[in-house]
Protein backbone atom coordinates (compact mmCIF):
# COMPACT_ATOMS: atom_id res chain seq x y z
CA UNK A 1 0.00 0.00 0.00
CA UNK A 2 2.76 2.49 0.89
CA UNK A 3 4.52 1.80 -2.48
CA UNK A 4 1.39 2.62 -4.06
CA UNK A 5 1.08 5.62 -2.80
CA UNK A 6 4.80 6.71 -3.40
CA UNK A 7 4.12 5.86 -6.89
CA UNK A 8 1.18 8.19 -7.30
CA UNK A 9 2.79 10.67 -5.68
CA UNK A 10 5.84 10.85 -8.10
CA UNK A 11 3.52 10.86 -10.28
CA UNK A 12 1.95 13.77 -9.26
CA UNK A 13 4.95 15.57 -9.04
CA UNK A 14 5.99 14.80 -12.60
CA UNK A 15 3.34 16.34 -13.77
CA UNK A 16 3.65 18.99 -11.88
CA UNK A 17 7.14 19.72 -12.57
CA UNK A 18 6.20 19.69 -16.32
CA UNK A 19 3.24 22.50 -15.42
CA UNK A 20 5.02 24.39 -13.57
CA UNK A 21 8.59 24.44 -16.28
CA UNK A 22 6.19 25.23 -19.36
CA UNK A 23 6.07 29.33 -18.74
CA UNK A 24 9.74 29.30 -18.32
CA UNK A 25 10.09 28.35 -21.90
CA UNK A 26 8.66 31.32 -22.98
CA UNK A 27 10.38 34.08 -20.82
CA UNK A 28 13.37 36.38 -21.43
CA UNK A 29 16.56 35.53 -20.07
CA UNK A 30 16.40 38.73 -17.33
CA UNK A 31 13.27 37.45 -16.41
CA UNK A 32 14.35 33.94 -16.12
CA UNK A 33 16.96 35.45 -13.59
CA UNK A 34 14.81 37.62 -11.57
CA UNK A 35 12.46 34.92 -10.79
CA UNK A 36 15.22 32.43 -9.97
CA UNK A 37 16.48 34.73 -7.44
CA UNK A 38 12.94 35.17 -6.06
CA UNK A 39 12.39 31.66 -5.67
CA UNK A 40 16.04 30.99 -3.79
CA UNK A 41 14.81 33.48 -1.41
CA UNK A 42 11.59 31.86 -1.31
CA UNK A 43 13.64 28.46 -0.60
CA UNK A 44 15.60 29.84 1.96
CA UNK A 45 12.78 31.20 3.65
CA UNK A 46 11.28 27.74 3.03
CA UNK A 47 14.19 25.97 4.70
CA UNK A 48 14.37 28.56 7.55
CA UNK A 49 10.30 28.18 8.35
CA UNK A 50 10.76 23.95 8.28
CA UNK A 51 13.34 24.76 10.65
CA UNK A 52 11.53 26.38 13.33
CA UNK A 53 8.85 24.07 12.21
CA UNK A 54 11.03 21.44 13.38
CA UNK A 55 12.42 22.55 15.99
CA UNK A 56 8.93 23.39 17.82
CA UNK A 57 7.75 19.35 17.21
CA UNK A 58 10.73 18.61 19.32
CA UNK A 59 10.23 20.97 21.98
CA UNK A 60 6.60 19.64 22.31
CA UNK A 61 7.04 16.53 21.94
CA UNK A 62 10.39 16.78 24.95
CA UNK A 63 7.30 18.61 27.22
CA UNK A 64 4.66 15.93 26.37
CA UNK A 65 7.36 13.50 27.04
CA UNK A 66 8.39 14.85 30.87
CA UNK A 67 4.55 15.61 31.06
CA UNK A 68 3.70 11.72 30.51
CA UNK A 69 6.39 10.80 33.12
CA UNK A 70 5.38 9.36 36.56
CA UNK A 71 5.55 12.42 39.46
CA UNK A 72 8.32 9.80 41.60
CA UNK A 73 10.10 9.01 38.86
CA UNK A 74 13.77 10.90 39.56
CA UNK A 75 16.34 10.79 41.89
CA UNK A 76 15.28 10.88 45.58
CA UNK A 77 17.98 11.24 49.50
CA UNK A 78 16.90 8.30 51.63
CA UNK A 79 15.87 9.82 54.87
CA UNK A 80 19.05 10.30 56.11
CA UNK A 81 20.68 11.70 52.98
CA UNK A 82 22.89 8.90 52.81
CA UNK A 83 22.13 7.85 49.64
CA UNK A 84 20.36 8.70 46.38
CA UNK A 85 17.78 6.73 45.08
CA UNK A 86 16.92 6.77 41.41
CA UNK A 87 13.11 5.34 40.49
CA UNK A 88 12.36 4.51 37.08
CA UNK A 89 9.08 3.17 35.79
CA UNK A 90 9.84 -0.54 33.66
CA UNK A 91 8.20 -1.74 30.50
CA UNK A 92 5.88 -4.08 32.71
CA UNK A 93 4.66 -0.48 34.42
CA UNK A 94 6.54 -1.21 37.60
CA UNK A 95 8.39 0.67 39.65
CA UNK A 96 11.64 0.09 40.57
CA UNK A 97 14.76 2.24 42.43
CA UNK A 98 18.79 1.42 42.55
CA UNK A 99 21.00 3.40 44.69
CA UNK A 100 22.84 5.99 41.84
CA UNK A 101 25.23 7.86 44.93
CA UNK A 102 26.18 7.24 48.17
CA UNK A 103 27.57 9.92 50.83
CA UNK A 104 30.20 7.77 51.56
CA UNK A 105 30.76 5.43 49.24
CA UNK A 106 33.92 3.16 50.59
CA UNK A 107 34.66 1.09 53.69
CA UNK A 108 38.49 0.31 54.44
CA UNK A 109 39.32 2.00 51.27
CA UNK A 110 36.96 -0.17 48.90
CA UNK A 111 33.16 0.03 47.50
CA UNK A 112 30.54 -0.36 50.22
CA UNK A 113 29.43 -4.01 48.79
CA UNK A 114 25.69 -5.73 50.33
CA UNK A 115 27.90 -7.70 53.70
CA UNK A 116 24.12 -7.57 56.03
CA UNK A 117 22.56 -9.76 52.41
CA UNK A 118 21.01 -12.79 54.27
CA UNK A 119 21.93 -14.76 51.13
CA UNK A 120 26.07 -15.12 51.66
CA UNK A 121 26.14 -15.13 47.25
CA UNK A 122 25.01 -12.00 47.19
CA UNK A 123 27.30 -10.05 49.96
CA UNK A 124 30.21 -9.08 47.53
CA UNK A 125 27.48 -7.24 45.14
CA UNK A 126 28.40 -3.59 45.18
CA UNK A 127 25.95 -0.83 47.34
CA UNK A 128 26.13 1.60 44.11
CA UNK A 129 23.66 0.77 41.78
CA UNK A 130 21.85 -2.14 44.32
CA UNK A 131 18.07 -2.20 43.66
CA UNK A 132 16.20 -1.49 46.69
CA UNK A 133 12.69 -0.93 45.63
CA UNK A 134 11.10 -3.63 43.39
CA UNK A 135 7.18 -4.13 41.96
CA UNK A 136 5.65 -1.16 43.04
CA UNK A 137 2.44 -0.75 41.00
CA UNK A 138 0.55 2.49 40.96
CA UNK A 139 -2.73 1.58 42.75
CA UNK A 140 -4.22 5.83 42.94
CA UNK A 141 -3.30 9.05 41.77
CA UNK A 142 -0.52 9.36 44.63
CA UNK A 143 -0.16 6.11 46.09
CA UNK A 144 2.16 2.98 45.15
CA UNK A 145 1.36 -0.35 46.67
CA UNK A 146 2.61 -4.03 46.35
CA UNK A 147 6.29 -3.49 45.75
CA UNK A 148 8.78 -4.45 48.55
CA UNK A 149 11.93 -2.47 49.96
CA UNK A 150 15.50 -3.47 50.84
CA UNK A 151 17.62 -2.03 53.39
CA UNK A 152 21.19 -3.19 53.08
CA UNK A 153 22.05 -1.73 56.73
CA UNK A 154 20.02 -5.02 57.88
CA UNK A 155 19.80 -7.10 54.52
CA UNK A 156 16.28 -7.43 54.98
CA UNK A 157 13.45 -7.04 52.47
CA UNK A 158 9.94 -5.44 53.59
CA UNK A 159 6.52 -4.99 51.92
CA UNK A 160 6.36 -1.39 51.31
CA UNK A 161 3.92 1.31 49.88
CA UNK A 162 5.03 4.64 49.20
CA UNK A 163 2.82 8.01 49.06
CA UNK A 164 3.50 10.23 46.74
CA UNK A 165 3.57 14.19 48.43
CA UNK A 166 4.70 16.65 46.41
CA UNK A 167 8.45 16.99 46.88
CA UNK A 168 8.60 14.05 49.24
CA UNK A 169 7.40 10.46 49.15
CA UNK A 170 6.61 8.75 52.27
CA UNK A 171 8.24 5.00 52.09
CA UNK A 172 6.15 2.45 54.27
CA UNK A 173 8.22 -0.36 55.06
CA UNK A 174 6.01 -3.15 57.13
CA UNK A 175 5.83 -7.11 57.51
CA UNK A 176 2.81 -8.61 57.24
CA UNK A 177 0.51 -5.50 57.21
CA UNK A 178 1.18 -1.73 57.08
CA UNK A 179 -0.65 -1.09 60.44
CA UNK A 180 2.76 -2.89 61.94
CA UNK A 181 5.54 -0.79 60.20
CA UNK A 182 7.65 2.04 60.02
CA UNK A 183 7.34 5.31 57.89
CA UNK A 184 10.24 7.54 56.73
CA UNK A 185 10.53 10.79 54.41
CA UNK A 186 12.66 10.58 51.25
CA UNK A 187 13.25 14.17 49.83
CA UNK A 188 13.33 14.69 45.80
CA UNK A 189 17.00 15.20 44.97
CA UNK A 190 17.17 17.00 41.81
């Protein structure tokens, strides 16, 4: 279907182009010239329209884009401002956070690595760039549910829900149910 259509539309122009060369044929050579500088200006104007043109789309569609976005997607302190968080939304419409900085980031001279992990395989991984939220799923307007939390000072993993406020989330880390938990403040970082 598509090559169709580029055919007729060659087409199209072809005849066009033959139209539009025709009253050329019968004009002086001054003339000729006049209108071929008229119509580089006219291209050049052409060109410099497209352009803004252009450049416009991609300004809207770079807005639409950061409009579309998730308000706790971005890079968020832990409570202590020990660490920055950075939450990302996955293609299965999860949420999901890895640690991106850490205030200090070595121990005896080395990377901070996971050494509370209850799993022994898994205590060499490095603190920068450890996931510590996984599966949250948007459940309102402001609220994330379902998705658990790790907190590699202990190296344990808790149900949490987080609350979207404005410049702040409030993480809810729990076990069993929320009533039995513990809430703390992340701040947004950028």
């Amino acid at each position: 279907m598509l090559f169709n259509q580029q055919i007729i539309n060659v087409f199209f122009l072809c005849v066009l182009c033959a139209f539009s060369v025709s009253p050329w044929l019968n004009l002086s050579h001054t003339k000729r010239r006049t209108l071929f500088l008229i119509n580089t200006e006219m291209t050049k104007l052409k060109r410099q329209f497209i352009g803004v043109v252009l450049f416009a789309l991609a300004l809207c569609s770079v807005t639409m884009a950061k409009a579309q976005s998730d308000p706790i997607e971005g890079l968020w302190y832990n409570d202590i401002k020990s660490a920055k968080i950075h939450i990302t939304k996955a293609a299965n419409g999860k949420f999901y956070g890895k640690v991106v900085w850490l205030k200090e980031p070595l121990k005896n001279g080395k990377p901070k690595v996971d050494e509370m992990n209850a799993d022994e395989k898994l205590r060499t991984r490095p603190r920068l760039g450890l996931q510590v939220l996984s599966d949250f799923v948007k459940d309102e307007d402001h609220k994330y549910t379902d998705g658990t939390i790790y907190d590699p000072i202990n190296g344990k993993t808790y149900s949490c829900n987080i609350t979207y406020k404005g410049s702040t989330l409030a993480i809810r880390g729990y076990i069993g149910i929320s009533l039995f938990g513990r809430t703390t403040t992340w701040s947004r970082a950028e």
